[in-house]
C-alpha atoms as a PDB file:
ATOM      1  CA  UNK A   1      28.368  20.961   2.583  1.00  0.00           C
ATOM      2  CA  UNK A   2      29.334  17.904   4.686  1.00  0.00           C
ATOM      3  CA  UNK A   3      28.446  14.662   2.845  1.00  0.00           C
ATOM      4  CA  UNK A   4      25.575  11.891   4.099  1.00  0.00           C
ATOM      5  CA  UNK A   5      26.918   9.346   6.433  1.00  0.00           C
ATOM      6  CA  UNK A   6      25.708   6.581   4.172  1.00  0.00           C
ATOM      7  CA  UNK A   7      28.278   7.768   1.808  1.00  0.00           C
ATOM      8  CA  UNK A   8      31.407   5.412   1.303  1.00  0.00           C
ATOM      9  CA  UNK A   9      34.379   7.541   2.902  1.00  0.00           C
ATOM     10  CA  UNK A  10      37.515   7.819   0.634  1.00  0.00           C
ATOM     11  CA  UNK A  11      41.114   8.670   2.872  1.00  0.00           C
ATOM     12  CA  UNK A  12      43.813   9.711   0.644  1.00  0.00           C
ATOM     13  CA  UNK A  13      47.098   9.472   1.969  1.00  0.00           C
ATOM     14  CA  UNK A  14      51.052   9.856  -0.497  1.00  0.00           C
ATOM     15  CA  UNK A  15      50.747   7.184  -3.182  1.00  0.00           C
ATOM     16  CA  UNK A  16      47.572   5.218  -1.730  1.00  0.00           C
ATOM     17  CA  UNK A  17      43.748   5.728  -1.951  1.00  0.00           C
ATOM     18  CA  UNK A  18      41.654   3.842   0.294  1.00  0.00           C
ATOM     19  CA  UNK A  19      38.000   3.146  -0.244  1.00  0.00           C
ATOM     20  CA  UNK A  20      36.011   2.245   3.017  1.00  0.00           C
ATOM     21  CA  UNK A  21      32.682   1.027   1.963  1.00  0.00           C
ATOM     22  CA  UNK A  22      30.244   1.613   4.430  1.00  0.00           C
ATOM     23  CA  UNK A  23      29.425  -1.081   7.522  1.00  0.00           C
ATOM     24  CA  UNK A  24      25.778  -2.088   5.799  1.00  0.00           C
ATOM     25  CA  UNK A  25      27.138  -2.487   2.079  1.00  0.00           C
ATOM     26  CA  UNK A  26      30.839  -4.765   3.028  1.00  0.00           C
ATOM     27  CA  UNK A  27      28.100  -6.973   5.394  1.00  0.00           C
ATOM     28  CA  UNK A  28      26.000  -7.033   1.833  1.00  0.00           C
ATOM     29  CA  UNK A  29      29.013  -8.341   0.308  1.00  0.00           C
ATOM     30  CA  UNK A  30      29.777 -10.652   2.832  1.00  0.00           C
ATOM     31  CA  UNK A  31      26.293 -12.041   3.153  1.00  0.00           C
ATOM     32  CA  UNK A  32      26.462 -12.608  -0.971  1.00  0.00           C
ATOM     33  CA  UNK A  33      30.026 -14.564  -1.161  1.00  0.00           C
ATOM     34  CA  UNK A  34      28.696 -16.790   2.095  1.00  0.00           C
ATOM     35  CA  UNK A  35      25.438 -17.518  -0.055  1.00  0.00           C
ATOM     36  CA  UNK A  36      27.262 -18.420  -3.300  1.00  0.00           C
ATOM     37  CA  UNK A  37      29.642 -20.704  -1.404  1.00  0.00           C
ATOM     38  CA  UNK A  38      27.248 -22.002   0.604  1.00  0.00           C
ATOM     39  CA  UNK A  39      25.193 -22.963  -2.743  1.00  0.00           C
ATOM     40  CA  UNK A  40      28.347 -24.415  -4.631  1.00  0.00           C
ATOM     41  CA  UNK A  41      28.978 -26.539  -1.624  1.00  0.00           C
ATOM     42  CA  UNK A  42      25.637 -28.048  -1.486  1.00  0.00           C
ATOM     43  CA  UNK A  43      25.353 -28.382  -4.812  1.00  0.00           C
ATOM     44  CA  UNK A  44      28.806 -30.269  -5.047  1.00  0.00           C
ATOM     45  CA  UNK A  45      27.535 -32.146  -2.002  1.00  0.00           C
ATOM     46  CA  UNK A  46      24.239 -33.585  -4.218  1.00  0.00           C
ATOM     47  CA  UNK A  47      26.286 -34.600  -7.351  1.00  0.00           C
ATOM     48  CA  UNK A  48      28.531 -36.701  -5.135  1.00  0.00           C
ATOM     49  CA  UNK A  49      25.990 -38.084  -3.530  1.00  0.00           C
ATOM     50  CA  UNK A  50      24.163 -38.947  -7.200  1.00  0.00           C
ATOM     51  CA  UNK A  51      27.956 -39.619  -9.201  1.00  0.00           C
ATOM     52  CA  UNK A  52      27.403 -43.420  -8.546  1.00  0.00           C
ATOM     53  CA  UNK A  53      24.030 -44.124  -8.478  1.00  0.00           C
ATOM     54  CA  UNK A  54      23.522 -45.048 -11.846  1.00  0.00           C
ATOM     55  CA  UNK A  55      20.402 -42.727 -12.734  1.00  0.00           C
ATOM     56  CA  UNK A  56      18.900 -43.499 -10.141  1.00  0.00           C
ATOM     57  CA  UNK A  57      18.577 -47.465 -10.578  1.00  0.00           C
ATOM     58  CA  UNK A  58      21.040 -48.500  -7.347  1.00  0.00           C
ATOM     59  CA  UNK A  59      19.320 -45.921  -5.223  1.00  0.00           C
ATOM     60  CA  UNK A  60      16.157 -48.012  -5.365  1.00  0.00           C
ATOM     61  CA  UNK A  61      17.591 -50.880  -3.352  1.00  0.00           C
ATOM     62  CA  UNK A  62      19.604 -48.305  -0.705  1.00  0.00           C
ATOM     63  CA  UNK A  63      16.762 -46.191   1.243  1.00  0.00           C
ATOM     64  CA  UNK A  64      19.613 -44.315   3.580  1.00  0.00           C
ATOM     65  CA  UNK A  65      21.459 -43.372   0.292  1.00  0.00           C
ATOM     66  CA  UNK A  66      17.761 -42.313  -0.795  1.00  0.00           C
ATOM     67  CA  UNK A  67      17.308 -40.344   1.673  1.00  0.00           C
ATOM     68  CA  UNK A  68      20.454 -38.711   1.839  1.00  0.00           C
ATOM     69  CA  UNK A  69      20.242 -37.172  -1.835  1.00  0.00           C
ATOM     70  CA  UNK A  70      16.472 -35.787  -0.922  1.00  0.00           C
ATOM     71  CA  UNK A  71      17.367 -33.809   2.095  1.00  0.00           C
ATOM     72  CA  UNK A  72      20.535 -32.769  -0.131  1.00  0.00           C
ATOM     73  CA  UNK A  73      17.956 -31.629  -2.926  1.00  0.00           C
ATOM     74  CA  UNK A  74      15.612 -30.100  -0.505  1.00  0.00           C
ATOM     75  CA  UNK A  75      18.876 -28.348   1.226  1.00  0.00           C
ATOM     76  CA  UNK A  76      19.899 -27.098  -2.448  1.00  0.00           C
ATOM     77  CA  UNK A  77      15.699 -26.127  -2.855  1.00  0.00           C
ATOM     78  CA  UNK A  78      15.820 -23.910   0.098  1.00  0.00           C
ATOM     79  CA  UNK A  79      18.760 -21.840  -1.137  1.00  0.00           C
ATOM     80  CA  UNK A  80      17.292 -21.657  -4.852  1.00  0.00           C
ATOM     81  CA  UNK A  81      13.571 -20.956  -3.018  1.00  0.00           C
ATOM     82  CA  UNK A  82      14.114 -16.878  -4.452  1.00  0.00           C
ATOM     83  CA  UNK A  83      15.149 -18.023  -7.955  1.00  0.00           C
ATOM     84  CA  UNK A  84      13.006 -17.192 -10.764  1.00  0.00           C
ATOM     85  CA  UNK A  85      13.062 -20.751 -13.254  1.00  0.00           C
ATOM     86  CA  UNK A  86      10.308 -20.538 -15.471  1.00  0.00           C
ATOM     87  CA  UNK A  87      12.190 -17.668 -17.419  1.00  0.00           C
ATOM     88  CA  UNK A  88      14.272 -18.794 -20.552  1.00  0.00           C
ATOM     89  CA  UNK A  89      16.937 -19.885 -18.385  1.00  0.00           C
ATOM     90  CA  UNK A  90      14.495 -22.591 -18.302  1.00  0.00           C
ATOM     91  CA  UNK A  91      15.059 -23.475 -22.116  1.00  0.00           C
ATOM     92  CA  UNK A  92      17.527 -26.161 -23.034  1.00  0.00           C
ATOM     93  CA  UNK A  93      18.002 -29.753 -23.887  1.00  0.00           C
ATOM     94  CA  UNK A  94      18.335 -31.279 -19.967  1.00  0.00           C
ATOM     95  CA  UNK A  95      20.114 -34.616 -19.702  1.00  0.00           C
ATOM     96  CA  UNK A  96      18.565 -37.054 -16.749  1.00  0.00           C
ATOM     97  CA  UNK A  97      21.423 -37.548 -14.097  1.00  0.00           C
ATOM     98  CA  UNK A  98      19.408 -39.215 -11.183  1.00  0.00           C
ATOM     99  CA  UNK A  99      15.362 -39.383 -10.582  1.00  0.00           C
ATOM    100  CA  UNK A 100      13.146 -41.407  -8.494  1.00  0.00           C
ATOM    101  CA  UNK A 101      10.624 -41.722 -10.825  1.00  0.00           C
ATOM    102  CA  UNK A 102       9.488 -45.340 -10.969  1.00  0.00           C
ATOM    103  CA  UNK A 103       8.537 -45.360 -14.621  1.00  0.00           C
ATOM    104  CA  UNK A 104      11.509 -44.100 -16.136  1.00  0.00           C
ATOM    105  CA  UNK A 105      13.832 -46.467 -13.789  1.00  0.00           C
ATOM    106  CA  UNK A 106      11.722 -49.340 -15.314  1.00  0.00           C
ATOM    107  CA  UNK A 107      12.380 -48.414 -18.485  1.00  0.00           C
ATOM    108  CA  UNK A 108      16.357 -48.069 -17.952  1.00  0.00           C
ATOM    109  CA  UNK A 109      16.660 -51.569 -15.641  1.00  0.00           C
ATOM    110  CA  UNK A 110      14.399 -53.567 -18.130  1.00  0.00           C
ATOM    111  CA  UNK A 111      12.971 -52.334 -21.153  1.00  0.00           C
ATOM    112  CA  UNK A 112      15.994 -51.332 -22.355  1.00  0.00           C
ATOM    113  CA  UNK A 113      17.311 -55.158 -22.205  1.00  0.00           C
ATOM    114  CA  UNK A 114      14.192 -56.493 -23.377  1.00  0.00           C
ATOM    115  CA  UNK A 115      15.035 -54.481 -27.133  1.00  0.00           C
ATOM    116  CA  UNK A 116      18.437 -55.790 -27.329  1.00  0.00           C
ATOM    117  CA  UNK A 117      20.134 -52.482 -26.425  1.00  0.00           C
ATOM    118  CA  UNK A 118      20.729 -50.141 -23.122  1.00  0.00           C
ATOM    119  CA  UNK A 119      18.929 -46.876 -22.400  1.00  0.00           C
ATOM    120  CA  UNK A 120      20.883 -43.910 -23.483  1.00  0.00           C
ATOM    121  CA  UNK A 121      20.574 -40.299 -22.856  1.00  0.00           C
ATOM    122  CA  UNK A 122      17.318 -39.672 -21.088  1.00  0.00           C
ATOM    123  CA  UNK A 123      16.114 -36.273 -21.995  1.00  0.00           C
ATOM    124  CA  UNK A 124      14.100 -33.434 -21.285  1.00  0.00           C
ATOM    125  CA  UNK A 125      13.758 -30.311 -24.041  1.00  0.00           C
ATOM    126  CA  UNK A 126      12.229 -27.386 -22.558  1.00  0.00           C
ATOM    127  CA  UNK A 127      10.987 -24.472 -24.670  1.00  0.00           C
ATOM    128  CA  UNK A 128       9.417 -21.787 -22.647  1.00  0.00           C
ATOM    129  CA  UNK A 129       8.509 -19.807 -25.332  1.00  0.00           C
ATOM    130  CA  UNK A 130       7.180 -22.075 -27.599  1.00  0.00           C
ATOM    131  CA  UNK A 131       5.185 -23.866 -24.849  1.00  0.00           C
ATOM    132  CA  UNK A 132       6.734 -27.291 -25.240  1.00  0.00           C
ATOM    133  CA  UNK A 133       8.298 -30.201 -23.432  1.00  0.00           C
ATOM    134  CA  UNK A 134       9.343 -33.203 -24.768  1.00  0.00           C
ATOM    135  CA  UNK A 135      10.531 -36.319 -22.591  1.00  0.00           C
ATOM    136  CA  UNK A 136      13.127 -38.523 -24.720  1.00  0.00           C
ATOM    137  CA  UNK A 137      14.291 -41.804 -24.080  1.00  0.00           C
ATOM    138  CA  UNK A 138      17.057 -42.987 -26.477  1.00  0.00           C
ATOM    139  CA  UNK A 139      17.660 -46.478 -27.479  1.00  0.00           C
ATOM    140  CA  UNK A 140      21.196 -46.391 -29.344  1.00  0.00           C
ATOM    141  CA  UNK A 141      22.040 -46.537 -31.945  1.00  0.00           C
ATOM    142  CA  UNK A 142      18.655 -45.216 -33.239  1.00  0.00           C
ATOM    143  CA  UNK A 143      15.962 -45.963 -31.179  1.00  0.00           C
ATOM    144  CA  UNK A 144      13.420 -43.451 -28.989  1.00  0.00           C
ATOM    145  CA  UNK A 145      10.655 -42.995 -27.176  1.00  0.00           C
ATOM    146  CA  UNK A 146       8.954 -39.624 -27.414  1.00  0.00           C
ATOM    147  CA  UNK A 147       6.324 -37.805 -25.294  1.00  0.00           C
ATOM    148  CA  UNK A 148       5.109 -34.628 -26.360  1.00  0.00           C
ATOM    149  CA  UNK A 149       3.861 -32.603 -23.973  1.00  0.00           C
ATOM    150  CA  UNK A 150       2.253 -28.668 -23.459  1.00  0.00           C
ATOM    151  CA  UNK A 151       3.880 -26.386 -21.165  1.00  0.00           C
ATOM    152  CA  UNK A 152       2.207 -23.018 -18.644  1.00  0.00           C
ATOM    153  CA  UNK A 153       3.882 -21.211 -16.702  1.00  0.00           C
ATOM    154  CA  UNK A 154       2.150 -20.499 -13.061  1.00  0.00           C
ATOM    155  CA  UNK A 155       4.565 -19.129 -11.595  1.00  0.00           C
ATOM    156  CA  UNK A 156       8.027 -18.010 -10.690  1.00  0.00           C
ATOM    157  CA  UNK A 157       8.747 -21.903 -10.139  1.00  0.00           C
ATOM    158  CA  UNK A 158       6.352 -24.432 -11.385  1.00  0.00           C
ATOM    159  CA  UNK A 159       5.183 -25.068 -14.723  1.00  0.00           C
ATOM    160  CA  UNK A 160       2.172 -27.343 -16.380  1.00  0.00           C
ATOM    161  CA  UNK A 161       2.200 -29.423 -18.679  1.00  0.00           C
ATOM    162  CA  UNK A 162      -0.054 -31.648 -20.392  1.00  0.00           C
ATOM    163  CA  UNK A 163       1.003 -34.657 -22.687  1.00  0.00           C
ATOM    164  CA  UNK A 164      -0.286 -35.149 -26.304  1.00  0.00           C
ATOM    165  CA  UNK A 165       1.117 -37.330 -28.003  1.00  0.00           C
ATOM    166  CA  UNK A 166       3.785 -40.126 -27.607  1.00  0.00           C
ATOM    167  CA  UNK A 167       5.893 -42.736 -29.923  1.00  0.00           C
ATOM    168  CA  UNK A 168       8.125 -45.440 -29.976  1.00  0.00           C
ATOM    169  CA  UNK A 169      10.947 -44.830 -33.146  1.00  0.00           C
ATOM    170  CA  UNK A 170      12.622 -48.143 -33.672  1.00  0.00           C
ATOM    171  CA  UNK A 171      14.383 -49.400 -36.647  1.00  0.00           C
ATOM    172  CA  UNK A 172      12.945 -46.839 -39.155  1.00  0.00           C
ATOM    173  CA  UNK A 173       9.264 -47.334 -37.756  1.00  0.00           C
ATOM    174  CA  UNK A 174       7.453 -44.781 -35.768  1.00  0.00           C
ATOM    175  CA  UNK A 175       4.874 -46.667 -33.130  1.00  0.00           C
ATOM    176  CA  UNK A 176       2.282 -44.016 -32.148  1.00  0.00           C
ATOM    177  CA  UNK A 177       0.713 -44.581 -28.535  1.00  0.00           C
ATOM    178  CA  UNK A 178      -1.411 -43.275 -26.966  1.00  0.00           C
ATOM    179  CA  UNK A 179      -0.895 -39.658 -24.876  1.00  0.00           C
ATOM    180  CA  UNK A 180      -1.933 -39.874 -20.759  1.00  0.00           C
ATOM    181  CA  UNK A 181      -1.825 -37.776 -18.347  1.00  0.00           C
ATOM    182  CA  UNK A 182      -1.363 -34.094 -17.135  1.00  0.00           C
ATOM    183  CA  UNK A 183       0.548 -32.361 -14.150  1.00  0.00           C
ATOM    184  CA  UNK A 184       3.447 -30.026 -12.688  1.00  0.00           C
ATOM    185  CA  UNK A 185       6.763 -29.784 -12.024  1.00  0.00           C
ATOM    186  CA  UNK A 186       8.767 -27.204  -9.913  1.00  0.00           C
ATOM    187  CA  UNK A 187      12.071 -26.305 -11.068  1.00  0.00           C
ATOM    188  CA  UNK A 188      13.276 -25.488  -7.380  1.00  0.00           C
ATOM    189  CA  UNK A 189      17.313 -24.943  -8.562  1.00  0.00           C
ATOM    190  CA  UNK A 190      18.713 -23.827 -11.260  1.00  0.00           C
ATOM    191  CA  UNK A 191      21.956 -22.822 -12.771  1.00  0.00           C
ATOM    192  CA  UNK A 192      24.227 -22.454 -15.911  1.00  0.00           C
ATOM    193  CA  UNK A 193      24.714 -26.184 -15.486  1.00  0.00           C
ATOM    194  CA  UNK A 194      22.329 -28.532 -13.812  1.00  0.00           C
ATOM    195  CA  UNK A 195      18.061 -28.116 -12.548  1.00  0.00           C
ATOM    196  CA  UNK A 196      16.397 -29.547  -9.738  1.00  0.00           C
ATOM    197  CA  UNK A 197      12.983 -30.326 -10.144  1.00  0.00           C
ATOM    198  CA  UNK A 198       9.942 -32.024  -7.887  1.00  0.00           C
ATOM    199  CA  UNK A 199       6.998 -32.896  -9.422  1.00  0.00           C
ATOM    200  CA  UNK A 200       3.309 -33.147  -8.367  1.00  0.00           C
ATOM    201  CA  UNK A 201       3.758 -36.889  -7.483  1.00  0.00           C
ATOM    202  CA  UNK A 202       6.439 -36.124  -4.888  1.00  0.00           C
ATOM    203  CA  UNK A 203       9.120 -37.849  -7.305  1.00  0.00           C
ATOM    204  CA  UNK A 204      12.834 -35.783  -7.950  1.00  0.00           C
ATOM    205  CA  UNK A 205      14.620 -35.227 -10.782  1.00  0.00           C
ATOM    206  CA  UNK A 206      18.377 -33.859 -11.409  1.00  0.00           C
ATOM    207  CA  UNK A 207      19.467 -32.466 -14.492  1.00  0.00           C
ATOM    208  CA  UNK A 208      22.532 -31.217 -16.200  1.00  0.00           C
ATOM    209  CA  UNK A 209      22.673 -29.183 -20.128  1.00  0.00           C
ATOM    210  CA  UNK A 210      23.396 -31.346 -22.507  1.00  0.00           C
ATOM    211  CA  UNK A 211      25.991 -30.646 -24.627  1.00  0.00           C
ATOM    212  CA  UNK A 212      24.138 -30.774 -28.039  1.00  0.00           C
ATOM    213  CA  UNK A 213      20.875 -29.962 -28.747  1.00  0.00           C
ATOM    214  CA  UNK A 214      18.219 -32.408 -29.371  1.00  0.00           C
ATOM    215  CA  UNK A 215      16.393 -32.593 -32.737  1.00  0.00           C
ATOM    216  CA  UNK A 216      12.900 -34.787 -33.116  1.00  0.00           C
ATOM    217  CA  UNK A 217      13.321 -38.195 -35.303  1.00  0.00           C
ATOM    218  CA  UNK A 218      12.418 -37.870 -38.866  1.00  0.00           C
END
């Protein structure tokens, strides 16, 4: 009984056994080793273009160099556009490499300063399971500022969230404030190391794991 064409043909020959994989499945392969390089390069592309940029802060006063990391974010989006990020690959302690959101820029260029101290690690803990986010600003050695927030899952890409609660933790003393706002974010890349994110206010965020995991102030 003759086998299927579709089959992979094996020729053995003295001392040598050759596999020929069949014209569809190598151009499979192919097709998957061109994607994964392809993605490597433009992500290596975006944290170049972000290494110097101090959070974000420089970028402000450059509007090429702006523009340069978006289309390298929405270049990285388009090749992440079948990933599923809303899963638990979505749960970690994310360190802030480089946003353009206004409000957290202001906080790093000059509310930092105005407590005596620089902005630290600027955080976001994810926990898909449990339904939370919390946004962290640290003050060392012991300051923070804490949003808590609510988290849904809508799709394959973009989660809700809603805050409900914020503080202020400096020198021992926990300043409640009030909670504002609601929204999404779109996780539009994602790997073992770093997240891409847009949120509903047009503003980008990049991410990398942080390597601890953050625990709420006491």
């Amino acid at each position: 009984m003759a086998l299927a064409t579709s089959c992979a043909l094996a020729t053995i020959s003295p001392g040598s056994l050759v596999l020929r994989l069949p014209a569809k499945a190598r151009a499979t392969h192919v097709c998957r080793a061109s994607s994964k390089t392809e993605t490597r390069l433009a992500r290596d592309d975006l944290l170049g273009l972000i290494a110097n940029e101090e959070r974000g802060v420089k970028t402000q006063k450059n509007s090429n160099q702006r523009e340069q990391i978006i289309k390298a974010i929405e270049a990285l989006g388009v090749l992440g556009s079948e990933q599923t990020t809303t899963n638990d690959s979505l749960s970690a302690t994310w360190r802030m490499l480089w946003t353009t959101e206004k409000e957290q820029l202001f906080i790093i260029e000059k509310m930092a300063p105005f407590f005596g101290t620089q902005a630290g690690d600027i955080l976001q803990v994810i926990d898909v399971s449990r339904g939370t986010l919390n946004n962290v600003i640290t003050f060392p050695p012991s300051g923070s500022f804490v949003v808590d927030s609510t988290i849904e899952v809508v799709d394959k890409q973009r989660v809700d969230f809603r805050f409900i609660g914020a503080a202020l933790f400096v020198n021992g003393r926990r300043i409640a404030v009030p909670p504002f706002g609601q929204g999404w974010f779109e996780s539009i890349y994602l790997d073992d190391d770093i997240r891409v994110a847009k949120d509903i206010r047009g503003d980008y965020l990049v991410v990398d794991r942080a390597p601890y995991t953050w625990t709420p102030p006491a």
